[in-house]
C-alpha atoms as a PDB file:
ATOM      1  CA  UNK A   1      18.560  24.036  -6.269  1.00  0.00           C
ATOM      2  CA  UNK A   2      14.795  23.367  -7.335  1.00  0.00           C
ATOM      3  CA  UNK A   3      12.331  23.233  -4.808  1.00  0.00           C
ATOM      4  CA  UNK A   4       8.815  23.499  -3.878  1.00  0.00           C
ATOM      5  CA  UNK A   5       5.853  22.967  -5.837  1.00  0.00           C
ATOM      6  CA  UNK A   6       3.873  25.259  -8.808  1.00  0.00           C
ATOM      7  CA  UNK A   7       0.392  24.820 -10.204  1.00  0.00           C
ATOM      8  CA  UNK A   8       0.889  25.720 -14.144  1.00  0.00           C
ATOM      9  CA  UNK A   9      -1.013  24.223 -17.092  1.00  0.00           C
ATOM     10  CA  UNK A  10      -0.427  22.876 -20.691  1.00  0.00           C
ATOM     11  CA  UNK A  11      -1.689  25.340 -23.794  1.00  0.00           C
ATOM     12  CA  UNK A  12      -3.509  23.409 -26.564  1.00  0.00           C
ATOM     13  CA  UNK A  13      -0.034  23.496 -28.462  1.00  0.00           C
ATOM     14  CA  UNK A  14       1.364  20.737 -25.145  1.00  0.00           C
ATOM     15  CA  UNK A  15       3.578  23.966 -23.595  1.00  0.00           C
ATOM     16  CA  UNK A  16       4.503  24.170 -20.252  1.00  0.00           C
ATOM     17  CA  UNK A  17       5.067  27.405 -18.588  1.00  0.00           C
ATOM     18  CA  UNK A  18       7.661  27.066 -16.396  1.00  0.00           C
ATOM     19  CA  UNK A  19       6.806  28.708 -13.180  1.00  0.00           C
ATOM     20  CA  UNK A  20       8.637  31.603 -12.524  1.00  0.00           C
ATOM     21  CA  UNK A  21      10.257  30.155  -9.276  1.00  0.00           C
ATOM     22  CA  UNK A  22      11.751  27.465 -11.739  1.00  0.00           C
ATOM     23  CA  UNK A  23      12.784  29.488 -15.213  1.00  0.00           C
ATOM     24  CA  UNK A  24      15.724  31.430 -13.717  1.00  0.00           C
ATOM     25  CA  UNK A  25      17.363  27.617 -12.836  1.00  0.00           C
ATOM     26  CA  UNK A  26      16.247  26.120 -16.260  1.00  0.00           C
ATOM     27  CA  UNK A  27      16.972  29.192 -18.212  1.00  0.00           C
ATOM     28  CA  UNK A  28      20.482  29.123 -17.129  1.00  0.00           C
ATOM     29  CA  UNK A  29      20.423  25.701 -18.348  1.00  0.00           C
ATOM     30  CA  UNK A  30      19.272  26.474 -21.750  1.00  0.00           C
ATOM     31  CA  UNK A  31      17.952  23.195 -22.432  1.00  0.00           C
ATOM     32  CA  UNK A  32      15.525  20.497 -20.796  1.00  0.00           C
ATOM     33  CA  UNK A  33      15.483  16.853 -21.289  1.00  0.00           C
ATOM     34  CA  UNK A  34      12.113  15.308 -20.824  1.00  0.00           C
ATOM     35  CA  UNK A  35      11.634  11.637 -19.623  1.00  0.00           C
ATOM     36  CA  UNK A  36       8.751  10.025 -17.926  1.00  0.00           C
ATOM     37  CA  UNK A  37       7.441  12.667 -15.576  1.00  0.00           C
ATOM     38  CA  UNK A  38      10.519  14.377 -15.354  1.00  0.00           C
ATOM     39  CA  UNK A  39      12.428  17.411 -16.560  1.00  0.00           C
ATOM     40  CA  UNK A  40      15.966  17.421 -16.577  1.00  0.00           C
ATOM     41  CA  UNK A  41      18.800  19.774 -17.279  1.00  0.00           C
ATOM     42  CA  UNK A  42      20.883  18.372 -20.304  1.00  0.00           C
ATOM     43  CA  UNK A  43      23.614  18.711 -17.988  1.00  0.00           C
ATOM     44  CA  UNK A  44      22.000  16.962 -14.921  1.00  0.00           C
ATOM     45  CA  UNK A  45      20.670  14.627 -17.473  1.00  0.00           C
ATOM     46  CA  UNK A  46      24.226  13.751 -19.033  1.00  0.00           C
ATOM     47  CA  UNK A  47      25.760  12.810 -15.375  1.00  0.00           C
ATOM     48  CA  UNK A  48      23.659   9.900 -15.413  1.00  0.00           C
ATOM     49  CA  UNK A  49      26.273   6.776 -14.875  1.00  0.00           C
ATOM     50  CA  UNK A  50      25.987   3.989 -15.622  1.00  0.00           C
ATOM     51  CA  UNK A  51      27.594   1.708 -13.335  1.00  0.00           C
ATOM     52  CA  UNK A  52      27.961  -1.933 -11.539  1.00  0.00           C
ATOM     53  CA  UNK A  53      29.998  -3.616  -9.418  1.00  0.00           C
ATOM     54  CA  UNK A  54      31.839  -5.139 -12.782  1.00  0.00           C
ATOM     55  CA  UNK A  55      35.395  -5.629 -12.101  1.00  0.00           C
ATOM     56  CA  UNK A  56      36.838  -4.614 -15.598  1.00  0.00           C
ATOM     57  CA  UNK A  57      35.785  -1.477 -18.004  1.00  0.00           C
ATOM     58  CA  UNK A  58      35.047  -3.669 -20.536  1.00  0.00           C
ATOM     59  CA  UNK A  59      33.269  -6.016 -18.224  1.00  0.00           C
ATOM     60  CA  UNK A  60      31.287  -3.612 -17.226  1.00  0.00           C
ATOM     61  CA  UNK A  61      30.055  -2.378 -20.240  1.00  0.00           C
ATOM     62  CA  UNK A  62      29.595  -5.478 -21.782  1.00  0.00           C
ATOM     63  CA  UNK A  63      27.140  -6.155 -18.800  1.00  0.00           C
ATOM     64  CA  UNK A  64      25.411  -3.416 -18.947  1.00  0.00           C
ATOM     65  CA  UNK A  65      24.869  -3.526 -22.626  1.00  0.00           C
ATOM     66  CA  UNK A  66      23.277  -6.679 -21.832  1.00  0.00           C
ATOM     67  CA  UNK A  67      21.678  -6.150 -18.823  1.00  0.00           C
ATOM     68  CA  UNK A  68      18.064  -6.548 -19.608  1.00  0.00           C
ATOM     69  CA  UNK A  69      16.770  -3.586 -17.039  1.00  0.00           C
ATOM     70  CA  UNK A  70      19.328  -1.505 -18.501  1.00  0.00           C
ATOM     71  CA  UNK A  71      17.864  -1.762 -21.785  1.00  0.00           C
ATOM     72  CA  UNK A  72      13.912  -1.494 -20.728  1.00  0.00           C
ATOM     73  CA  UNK A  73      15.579   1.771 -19.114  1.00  0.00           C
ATOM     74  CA  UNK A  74      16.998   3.296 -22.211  1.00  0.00           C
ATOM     75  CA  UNK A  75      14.429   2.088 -24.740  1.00  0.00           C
ATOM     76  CA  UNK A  76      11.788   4.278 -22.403  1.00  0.00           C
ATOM     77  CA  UNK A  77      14.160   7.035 -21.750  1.00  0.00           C
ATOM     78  CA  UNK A  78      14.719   7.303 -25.634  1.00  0.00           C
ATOM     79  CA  UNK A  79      11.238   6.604 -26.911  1.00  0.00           C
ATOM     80  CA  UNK A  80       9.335   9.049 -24.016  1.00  0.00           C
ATOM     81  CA  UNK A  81      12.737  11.557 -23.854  1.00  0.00           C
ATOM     82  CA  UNK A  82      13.512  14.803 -25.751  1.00  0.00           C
ATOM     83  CA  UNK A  83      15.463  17.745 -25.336  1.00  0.00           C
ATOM     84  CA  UNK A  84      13.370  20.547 -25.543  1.00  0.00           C
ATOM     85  CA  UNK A  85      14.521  24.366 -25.914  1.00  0.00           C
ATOM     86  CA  UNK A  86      12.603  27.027 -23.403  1.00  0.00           C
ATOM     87  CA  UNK A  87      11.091  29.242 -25.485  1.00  0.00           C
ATOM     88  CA  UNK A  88      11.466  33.500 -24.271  1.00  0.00           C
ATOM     89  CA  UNK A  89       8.064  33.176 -22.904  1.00  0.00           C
ATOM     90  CA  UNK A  90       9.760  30.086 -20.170  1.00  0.00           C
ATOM     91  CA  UNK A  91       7.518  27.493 -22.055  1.00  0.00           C
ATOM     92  CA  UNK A  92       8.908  24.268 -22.907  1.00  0.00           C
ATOM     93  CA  UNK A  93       7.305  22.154 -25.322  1.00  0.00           C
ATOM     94  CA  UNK A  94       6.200  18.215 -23.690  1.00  0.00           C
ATOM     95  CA  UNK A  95       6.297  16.037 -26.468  1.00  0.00           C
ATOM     96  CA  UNK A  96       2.760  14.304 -27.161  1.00  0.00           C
ATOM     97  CA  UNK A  97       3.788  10.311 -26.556  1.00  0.00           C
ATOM     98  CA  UNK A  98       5.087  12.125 -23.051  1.00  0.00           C
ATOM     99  CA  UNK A  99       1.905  13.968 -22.321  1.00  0.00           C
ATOM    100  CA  UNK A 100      -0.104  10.703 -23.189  1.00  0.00           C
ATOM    101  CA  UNK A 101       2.069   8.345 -21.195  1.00  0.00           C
ATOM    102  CA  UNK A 102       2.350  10.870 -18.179  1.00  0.00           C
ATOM    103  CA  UNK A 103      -1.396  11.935 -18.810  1.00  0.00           C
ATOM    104  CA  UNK A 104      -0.609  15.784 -18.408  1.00  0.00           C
ATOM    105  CA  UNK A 105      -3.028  18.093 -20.117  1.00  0.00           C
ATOM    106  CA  UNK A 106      -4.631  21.304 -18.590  1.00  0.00           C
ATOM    107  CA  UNK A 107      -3.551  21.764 -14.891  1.00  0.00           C
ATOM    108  CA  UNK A 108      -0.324  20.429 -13.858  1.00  0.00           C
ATOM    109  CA  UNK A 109       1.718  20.448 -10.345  1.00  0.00           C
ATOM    110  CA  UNK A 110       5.490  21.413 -11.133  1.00  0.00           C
ATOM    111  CA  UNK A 111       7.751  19.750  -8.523  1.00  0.00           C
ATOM    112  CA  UNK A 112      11.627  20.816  -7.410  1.00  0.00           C
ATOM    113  CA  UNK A 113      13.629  17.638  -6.575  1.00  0.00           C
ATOM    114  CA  UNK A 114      16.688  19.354  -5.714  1.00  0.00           C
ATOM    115  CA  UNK A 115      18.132  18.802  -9.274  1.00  0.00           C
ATOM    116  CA  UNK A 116      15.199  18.129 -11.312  1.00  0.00           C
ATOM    117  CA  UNK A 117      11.590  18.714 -11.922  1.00  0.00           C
ATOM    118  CA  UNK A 118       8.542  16.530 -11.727  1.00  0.00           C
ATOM    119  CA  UNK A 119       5.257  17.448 -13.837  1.00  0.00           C
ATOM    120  CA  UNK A 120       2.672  15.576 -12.128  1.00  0.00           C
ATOM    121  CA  UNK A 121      -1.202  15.690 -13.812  1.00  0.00           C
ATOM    122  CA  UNK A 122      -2.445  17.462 -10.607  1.00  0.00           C
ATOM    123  CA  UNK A 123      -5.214  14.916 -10.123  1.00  0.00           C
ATOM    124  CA  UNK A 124      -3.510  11.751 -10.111  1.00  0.00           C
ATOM    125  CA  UNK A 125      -0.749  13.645  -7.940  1.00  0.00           C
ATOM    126  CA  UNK A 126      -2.820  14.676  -5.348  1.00  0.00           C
ATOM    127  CA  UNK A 127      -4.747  11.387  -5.374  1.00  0.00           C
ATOM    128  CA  UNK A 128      -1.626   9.496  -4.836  1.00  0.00           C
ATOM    129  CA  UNK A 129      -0.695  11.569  -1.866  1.00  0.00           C
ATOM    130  CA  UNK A 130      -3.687  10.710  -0.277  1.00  0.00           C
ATOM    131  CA  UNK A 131      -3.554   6.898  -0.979  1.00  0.00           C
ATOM    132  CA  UNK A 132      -0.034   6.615  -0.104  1.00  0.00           C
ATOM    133  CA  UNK A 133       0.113   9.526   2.700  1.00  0.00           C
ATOM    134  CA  UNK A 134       3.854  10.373   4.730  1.00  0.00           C
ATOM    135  CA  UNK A 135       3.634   7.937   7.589  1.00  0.00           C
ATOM    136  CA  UNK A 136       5.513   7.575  10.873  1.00  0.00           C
ATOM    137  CA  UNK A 137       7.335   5.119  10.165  1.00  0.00           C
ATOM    138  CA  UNK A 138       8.963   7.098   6.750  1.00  0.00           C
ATOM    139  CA  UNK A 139       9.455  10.045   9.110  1.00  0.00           C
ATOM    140  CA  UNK A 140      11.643   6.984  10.998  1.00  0.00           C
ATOM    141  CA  UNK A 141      13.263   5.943   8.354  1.00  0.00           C
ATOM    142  CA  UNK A 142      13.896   9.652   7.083  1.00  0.00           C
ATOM    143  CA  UNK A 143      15.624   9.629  10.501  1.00  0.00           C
ATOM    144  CA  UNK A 144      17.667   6.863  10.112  1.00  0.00           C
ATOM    145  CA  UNK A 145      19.267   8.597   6.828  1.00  0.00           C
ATOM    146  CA  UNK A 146      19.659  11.746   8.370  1.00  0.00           C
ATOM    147  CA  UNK A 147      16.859  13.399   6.807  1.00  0.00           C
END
């Protein structure tokens, strides 16, 4: 379970050092899939499903294959995306189209999401907590899903 939050930073090479609270959870995973702002284990990664309310197999991929999200998805999951070994220092190396589309360089937050991480540039992170703060009514709605 990954959770919490790290500072860490990017060496000149693009490397992040996994936080130690994180590496024991990745390490066991061997490998991490980058995408976006996220870090996935390949095996977390490889659940994803892709599914619709199709009422044949066939159907259902054919619609998919077609659907035009689906492919926006996957074309930015594939271009951004990479599996990256961790390194025996717990450094994983973040691709540069990733760091340039994500805009992490230097000082980084590291986020658990239960079964995931985040790598947030630690400036625009903690400028979009401000501008889009936890309000009362998400603590409601947290609530209403049991949260």
């Amino acid at each position: 379970m990954l959770r919490g939050s790290s500072l860490a930073k990017l060496d000149e090479k693009g490397r992040l050092k996994l936080p130690a609270a994180f590496q024991g959870v990745a390490r066991a995973e061997v490998r991490i899939r980058l995408t976006s702002s996220r870090a996935f284990a390949e095996t977390r990664f490889g659940s994803i499903r892709w599914t619709c309310g199709c009422a044949s197999k066939s159907d259902s991929r054919a619609r998919r294959r077609s659907n035009p999200s689906v492919m926006r998805f996957k074309n930015a999951v594939n271009y951004f995306g990479q599996s990256s070994p961790m390194d025996a220092q717990g450094r994983i190396l973040i691709h540069p189209l990733l760091r340039d589309r994500a805009d992490v360089r230097g000082e980084v937050v590291v986020l658990g999401q239960q079964d995931f991480l985040e790598v947030w540039n630690r400036t625009v992170f903690e400028e979009r907590l401000h501008a889009d703060p936890l309000t009362d009514a998400d603590l409601g709605a947290l609530s209403d899903l049991g949260i």
